[in-house]
Each structure stands twice: as C-alpha cells, then as structure tokens.
C-alpha atoms as a PDB file:
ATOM      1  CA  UNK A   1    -113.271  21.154 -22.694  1.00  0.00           C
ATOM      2  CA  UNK A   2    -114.311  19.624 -19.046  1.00  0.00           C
ATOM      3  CA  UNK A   3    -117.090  18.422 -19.773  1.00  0.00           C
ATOM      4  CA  UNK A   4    -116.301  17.584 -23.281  1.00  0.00           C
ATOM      5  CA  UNK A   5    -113.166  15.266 -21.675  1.00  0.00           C
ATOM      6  CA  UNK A   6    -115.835  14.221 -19.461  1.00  0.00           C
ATOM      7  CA  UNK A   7    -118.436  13.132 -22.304  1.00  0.00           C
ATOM      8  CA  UNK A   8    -115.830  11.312 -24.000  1.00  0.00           C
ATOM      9  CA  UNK A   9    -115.114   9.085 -20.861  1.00  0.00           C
ATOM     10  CA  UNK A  10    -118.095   8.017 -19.704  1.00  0.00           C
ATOM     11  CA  UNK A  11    -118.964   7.268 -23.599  1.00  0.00           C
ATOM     12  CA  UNK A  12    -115.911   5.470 -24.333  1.00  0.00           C
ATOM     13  CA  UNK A  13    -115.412   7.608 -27.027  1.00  0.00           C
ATOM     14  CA  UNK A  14    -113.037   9.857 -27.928  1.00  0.00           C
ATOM     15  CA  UNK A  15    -114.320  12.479 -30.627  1.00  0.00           C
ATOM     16  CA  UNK A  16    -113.077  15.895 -32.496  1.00  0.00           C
ATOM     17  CA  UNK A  17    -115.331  18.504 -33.889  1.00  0.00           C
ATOM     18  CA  UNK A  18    -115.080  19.543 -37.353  1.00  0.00           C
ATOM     19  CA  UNK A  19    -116.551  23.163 -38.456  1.00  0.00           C
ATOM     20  CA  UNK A  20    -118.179  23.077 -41.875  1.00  0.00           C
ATOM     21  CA  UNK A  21    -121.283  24.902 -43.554  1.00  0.00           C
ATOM     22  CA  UNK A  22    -124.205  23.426 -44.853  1.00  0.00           C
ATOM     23  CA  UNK A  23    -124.603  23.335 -49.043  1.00  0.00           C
ATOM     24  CA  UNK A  24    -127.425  20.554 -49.361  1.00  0.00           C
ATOM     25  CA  UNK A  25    -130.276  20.209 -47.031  1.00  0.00           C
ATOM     26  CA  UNK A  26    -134.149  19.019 -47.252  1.00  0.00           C
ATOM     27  CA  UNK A  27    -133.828  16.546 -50.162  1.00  0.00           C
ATOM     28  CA  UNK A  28    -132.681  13.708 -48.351  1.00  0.00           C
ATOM     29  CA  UNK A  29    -134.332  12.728 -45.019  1.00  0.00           C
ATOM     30  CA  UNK A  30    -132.393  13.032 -41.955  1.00  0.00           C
ATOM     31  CA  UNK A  31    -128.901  13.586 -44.109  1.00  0.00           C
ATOM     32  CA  UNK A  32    -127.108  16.830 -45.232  1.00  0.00           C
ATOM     33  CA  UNK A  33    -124.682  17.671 -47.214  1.00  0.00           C
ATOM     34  CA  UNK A  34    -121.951  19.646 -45.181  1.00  0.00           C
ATOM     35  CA  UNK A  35    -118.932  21.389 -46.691  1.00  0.00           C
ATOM     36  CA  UNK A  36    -115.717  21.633 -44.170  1.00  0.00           C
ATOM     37  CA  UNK A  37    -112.458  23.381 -44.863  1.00  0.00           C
ATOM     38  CA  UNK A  38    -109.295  21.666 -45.656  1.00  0.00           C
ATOM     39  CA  UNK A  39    -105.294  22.223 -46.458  1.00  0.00           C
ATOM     40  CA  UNK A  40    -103.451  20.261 -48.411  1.00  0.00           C
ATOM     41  CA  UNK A  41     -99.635  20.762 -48.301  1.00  0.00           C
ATOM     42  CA  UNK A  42     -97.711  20.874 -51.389  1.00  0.00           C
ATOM     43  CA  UNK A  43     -93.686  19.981 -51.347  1.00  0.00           C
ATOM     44  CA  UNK A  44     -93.061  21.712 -54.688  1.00  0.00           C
ATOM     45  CA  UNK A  45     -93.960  24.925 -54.111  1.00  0.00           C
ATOM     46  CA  UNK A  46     -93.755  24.524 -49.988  1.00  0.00           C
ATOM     47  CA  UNK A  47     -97.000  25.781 -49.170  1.00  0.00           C
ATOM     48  CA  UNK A  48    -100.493  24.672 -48.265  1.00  0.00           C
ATOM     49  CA  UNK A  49    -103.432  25.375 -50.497  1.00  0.00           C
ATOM     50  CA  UNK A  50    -107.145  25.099 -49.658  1.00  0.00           C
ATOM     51  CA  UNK A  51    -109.019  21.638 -50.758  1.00  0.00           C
ATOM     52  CA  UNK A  52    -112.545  21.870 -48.944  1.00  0.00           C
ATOM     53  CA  UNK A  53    -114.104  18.508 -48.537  1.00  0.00           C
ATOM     54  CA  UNK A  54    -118.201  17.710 -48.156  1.00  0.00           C
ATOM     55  CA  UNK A  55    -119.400  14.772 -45.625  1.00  0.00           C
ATOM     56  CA  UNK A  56    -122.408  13.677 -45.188  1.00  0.00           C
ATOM     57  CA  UNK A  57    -123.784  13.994 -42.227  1.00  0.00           C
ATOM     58  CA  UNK A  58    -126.705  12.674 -40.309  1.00  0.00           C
ATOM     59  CA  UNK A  59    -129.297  14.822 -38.712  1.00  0.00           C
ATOM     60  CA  UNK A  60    -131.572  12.506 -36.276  1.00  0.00           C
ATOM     61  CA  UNK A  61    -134.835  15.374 -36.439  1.00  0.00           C
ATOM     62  CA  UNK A  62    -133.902  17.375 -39.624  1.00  0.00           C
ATOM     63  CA  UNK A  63    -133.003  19.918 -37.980  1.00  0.00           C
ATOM     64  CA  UNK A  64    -130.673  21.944 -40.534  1.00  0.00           C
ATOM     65  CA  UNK A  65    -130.993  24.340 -43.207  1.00  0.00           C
ATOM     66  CA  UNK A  66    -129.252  25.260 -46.187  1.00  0.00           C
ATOM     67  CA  UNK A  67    -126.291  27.572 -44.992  1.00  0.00           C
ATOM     68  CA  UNK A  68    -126.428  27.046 -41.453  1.00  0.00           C
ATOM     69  CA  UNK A  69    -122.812  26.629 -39.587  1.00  0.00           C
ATOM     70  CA  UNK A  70    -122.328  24.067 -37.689  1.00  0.00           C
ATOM     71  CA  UNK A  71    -119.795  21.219 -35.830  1.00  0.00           C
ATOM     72  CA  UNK A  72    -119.897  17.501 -36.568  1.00  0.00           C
ATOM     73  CA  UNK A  73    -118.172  14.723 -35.115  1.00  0.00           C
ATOM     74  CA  UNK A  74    -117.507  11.321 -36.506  1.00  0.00           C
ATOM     75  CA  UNK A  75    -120.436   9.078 -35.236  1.00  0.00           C
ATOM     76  CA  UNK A  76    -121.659   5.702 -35.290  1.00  0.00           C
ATOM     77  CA  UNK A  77    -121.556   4.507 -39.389  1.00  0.00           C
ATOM     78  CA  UNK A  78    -125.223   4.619 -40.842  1.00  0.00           C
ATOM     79  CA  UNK A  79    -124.772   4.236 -44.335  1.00  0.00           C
ATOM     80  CA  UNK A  80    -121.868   3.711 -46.382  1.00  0.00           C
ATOM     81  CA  UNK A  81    -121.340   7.067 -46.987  1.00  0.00           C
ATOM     82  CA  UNK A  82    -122.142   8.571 -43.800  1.00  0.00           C
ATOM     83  CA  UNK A  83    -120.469   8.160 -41.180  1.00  0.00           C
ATOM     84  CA  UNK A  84    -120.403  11.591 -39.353  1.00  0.00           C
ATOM     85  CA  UNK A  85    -123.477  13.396 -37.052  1.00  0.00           C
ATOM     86  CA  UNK A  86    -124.151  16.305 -36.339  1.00  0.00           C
ATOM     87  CA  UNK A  87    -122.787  17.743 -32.666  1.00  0.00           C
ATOM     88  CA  UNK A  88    -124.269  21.226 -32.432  1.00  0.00           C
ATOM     89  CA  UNK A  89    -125.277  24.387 -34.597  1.00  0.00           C
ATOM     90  CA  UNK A  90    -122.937  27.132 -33.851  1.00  0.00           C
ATOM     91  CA  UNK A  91    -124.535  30.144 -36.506  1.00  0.00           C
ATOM     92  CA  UNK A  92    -128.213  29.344 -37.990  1.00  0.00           C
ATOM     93  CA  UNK A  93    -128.741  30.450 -41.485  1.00  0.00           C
ATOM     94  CA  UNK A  94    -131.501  33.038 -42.229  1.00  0.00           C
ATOM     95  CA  UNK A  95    -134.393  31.948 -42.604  1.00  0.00           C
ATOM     96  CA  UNK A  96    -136.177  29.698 -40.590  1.00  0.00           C
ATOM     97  CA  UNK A  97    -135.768  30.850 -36.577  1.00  0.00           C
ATOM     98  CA  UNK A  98    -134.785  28.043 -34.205  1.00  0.00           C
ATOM     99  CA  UNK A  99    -137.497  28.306 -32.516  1.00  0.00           C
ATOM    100  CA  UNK A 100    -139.729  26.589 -35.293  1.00  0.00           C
ATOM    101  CA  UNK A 101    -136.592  23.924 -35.668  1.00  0.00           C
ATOM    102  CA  UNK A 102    -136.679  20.524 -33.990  1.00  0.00           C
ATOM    103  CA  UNK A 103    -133.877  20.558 -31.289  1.00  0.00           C
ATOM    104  CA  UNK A 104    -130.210  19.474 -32.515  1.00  0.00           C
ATOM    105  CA  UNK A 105    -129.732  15.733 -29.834  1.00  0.00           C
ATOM    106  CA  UNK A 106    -126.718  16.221 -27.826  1.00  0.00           C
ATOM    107  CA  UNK A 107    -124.635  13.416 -27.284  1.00  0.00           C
ATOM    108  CA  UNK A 108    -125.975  11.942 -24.667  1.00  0.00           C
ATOM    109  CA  UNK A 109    -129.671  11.461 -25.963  1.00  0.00           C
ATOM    110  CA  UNK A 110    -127.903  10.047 -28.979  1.00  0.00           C
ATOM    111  CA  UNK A 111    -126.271   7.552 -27.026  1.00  0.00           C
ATOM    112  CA  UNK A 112    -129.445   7.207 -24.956  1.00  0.00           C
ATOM    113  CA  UNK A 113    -131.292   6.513 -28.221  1.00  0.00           C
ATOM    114  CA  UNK A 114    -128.867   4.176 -29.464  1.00  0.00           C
ATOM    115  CA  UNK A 115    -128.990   2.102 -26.241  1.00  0.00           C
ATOM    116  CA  UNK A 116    -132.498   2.142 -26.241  1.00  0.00           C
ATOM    117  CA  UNK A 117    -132.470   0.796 -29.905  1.00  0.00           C
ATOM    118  CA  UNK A 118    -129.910  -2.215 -29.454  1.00  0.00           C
ATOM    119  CA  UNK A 119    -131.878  -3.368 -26.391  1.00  0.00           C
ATOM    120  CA  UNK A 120    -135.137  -3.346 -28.334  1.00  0.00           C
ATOM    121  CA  UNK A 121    -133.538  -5.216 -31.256  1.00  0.00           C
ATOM    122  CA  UNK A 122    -132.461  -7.888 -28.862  1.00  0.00           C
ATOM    123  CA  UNK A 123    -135.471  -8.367 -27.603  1.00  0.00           C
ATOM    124  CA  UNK A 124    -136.988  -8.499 -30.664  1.00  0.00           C
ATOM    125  CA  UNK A 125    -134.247 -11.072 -31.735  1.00  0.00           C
ATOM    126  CA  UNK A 126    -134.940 -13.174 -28.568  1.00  0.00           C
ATOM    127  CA  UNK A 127    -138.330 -13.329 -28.944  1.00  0.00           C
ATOM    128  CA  UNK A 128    -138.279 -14.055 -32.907  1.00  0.00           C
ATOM    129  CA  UNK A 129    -136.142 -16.922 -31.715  1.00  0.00           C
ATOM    130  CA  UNK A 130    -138.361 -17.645 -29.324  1.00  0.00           C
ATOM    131  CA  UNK A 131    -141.352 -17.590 -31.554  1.00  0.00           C
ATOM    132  CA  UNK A 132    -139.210 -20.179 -34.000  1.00  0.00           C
ATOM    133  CA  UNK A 133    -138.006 -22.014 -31.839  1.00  0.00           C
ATOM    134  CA  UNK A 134    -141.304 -22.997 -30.145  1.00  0.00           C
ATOM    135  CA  UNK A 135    -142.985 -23.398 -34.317  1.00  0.00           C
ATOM    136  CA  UNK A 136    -140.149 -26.296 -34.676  1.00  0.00           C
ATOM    137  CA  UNK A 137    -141.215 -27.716 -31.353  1.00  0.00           C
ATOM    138  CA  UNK A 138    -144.965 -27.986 -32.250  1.00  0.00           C
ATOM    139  CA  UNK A 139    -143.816 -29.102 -35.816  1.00  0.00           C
ATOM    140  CA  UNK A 140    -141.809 -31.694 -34.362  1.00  0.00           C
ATOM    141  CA  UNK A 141    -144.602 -32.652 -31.977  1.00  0.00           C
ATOM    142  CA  UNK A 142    -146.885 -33.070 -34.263  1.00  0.00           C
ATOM    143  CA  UNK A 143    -144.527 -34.969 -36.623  1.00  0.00           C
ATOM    144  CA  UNK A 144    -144.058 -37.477 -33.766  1.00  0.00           C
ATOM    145  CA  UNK A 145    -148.020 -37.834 -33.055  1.00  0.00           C
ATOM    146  CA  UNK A 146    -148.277 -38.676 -36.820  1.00  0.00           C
ATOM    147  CA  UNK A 147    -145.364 -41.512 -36.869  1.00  0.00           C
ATOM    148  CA  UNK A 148    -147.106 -43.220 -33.947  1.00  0.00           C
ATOM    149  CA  UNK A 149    -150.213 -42.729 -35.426  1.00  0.00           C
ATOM    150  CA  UNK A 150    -148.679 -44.890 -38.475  1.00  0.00           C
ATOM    151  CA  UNK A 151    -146.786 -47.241 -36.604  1.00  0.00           C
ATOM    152  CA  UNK A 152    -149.818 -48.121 -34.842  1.00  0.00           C
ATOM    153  CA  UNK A 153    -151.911 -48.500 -37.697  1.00  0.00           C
ATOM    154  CA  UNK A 154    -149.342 -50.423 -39.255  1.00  0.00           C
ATOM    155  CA  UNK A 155    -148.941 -52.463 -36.304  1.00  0.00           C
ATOM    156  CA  UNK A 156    -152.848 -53.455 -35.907  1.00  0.00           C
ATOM    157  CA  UNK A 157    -152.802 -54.281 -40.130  1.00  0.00           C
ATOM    158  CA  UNK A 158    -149.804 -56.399 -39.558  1.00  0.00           C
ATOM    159  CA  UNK A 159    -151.282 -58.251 -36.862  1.00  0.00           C
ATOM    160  CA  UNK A 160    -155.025 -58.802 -38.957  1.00  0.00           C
ATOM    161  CA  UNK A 161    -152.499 -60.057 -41.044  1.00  0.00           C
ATOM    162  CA  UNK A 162    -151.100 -62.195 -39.355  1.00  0.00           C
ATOM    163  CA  UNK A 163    -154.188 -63.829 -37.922  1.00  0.00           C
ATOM    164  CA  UNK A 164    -155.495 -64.033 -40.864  1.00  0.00           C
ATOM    165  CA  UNK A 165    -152.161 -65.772 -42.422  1.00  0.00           C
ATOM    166  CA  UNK A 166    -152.838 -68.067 -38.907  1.00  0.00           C
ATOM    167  CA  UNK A 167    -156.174 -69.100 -39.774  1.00  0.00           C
ATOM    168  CA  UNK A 168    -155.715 -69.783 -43.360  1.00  0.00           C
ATOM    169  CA  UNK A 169    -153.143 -72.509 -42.072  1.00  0.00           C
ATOM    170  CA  UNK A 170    -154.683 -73.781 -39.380  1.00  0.00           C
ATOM    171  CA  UNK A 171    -157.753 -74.509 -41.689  1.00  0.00           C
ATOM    172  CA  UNK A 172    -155.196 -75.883 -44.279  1.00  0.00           C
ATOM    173  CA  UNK A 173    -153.716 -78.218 -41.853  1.00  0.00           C
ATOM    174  CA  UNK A 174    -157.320 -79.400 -40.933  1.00  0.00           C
ATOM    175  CA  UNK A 175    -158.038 -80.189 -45.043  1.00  0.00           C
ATOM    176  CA  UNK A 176    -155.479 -81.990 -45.000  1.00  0.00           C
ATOM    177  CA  UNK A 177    -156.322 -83.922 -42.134  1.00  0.00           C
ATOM    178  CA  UNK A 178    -159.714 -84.575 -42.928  1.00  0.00           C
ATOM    179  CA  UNK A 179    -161.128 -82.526 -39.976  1.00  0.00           C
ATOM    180  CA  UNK A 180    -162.039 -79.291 -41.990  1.00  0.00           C
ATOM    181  CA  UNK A 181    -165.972 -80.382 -41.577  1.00  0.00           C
ATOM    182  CA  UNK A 182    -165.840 -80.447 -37.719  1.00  0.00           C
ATOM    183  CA  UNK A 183    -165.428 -76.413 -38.172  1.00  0.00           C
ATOM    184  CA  UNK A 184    -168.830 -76.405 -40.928  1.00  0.00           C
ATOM    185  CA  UNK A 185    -166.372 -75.643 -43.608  1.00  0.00           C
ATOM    186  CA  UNK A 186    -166.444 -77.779 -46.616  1.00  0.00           C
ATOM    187  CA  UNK A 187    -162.996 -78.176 -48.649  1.00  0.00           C
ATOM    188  CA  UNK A 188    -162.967 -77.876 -52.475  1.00  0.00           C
ATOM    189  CA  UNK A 189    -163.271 -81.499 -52.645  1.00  0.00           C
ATOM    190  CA  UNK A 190    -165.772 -82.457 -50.530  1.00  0.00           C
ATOM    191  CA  UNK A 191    -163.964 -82.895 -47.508  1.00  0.00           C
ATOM    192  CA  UNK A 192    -165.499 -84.513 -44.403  1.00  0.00           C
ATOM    193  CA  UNK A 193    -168.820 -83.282 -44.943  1.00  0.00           C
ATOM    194  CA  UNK A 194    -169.014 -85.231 -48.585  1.00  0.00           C
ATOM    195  CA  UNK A 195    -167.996 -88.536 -46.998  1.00  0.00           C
ATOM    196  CA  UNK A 196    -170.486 -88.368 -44.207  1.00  0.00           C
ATOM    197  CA  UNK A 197    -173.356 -87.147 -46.957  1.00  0.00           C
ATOM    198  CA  UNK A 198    -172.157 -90.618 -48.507  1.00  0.00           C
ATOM    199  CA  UNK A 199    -172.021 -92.357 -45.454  1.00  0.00           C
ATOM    200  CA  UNK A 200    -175.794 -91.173 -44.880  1.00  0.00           C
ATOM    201  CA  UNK A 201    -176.739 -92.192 -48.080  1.00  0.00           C
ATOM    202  CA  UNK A 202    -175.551 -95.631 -48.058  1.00  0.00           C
ATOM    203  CA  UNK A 203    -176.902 -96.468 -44.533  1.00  0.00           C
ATOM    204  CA  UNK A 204    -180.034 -94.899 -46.057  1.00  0.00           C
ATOM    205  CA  UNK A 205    -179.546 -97.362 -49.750  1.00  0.00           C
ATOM    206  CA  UNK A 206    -179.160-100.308 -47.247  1.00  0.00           C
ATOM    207  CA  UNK A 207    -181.872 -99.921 -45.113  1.00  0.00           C
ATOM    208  CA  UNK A 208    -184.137 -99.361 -48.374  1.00  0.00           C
ATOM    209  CA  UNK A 209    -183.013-102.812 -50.186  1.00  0.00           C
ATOM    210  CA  UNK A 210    -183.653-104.677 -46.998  1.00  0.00           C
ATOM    211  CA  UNK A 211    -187.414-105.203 -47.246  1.00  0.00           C
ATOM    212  CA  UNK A 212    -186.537-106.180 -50.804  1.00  0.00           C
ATOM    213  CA  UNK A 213    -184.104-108.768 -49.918  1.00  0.00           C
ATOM    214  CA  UNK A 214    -186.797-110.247 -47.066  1.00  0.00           C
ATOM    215  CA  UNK A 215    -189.478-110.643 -49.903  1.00  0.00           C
ATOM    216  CA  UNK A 216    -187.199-112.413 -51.974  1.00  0.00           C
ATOM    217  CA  UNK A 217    -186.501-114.799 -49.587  1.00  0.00           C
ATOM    218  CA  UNK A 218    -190.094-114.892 -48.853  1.00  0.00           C
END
C-alpha cells in the first residue's frame, strides 16, 4: 500500500484496482474484454444482487489470455470506449506459461512511455511548424522577387514609352515649325526638305534661261 501511496504521488494520480477476469482476448489488438464483479442494491426487497459489468481494457504488449485474472485501473482514455489499463496479472489462465508472454508494463514504464510519446509529438509539431513556416517564407520570398521583377519591367516599358511619347512631340513641334528637315526627316507634306528641292530647282531654272536671255539681247 506504501509504495502504491507512493506511486500515486509522484504520478499525480490517484488510482483503485478493480479485479475482473478476462472473457475476450486476441481479436482485437492490444484491447481485451474484461468482466469485473458488481452489486447493485435494491430498496424493495433491501438487498444487493450481483450485476457484473465488462470494460475494456488496454493491454500495451498483448499480453493476456482468455481467462486469465487480473487488476485494472482506470488509465489515460484511448478510445472512446476504453478508458481502463491493465495494472498487473494476479492468476494466469492455462494455457500459455508466462514465460512465453510479453511482460505486463508497470506503471511507471507506462508513464515513462507516455512521456516519451508527448515529447516526441512536440517535437514533431515544432518541427512541422517549422518546416511550414519556413515553405511560407520562401513562398513569400519568391512572391516578392517576382513583383519587383514586374515593377521593373513595367517601369523600363513605361519609360520607352515615354521617350517615345517625347520624341513623337518634339518632332511634331519641329513640323510645325518648319525645322523637321534639319533632323533628315521629311514631313507628310514635304516639309523643309521639299522647299529647299524647289529652291534648288529654281536657282537651277534661272541659271539655265540666262544664256537664253543674253542671246536674245544679242
């Protein structure tokens, strides 16, 4: 009772044992079907009468066999319909020895095992977070790299745009001041190029009707 007292301290838990006999066993893994004795007091007649109950209960290594006797204990909930585990084997059923059986955890390699559980779950929670966390990073990264990528590209297309706009003004602007044939560009209408082609040709006109004027007067 010492060290049961004891158990229950340093495990925060307190616990009862509950005798029963096993009725099920093998066809479900690591469960059994255990059959425990119970009363059930009746006011009419002023007396109790037996109403057995079955749990099931969890066996970690399968260690049970169909009629074995044994304690369980309520224990950690690992299904929604079982919620006890088994705490030690008091009479083995014949059949198979113990000595072929895995061993029946006490309760402090359960708790061991649990603890050794939880702490690898939240590790692997921390480091699933981890890995997540650091996939939206690069995502977002790269999601970044791309917009400047676009806003740069849209910033070199809007400024060939611009020149572009520029130039087609500056060399409207020069049409309209008669200049656009300093640049080599002739406008639509001839421009300044057409007036100095004329100019040209009548320079060239004159100076071909002046030996025809000097014979006349000849």
């Amino acid at each position: 009772m010492a060290a049961r007292a004891a158990l229950a301290n340093q495990t925060g838990r307190g616990f009862r044992e509950i005798v029963g006999v096993v009725v099920n066993a093998g066809k479900m893994d690591r469960t059994v079907t255990v059959k425990v004795g119970g009363l059930k007091w009746n006011r009419r007649v002023q007396k109790n009468f037996k109403v057995p109950k079955q749990h099931l209960v969890h066996d970690p290594l399968n260690s049970l066999r169909l009629g074995d006797v044994l304690a369980i204990q309520p224990g950690w909930r690992v299904s929604r319909r079982k919620r006890h585990v088994v705490s030690r084997l008091i009479l083995p059923a014949s059949g198979t020895p113990l000595e072929d059986r895995p061993p029946v955890p006490t309760e402090d390699e359960r708790v061991a095992e649990r603890d050794r559980k939880s702490a690898e779950k939240k590790d692997r929670k921390l480091r699933n977070k981890k890995e997540r966390w650091d996939k939206r990073r690069e995502e977002a990264l790269q999601e970044k790299e791309k917009r400047r990528k676009l806003k740069a590209e849209s910033f070199v297309h809007s400024g060939m745009g611009t020149l572009l706009r520029e130039k087609g003004t500056l060399e409207e602007q020069m049409r309209r001041l008669g200049l656009d044939g300093m640049a080599g560009n002739a406008g639509p209408d001839g421009g300044v190029g057409a007036k100095k082609g004329e100019h040209e040709g009548g320079m060239g006109a004159a100076a071909a009707e002046e030996p025809v004027n000097k014979g006349k007067e000849g």
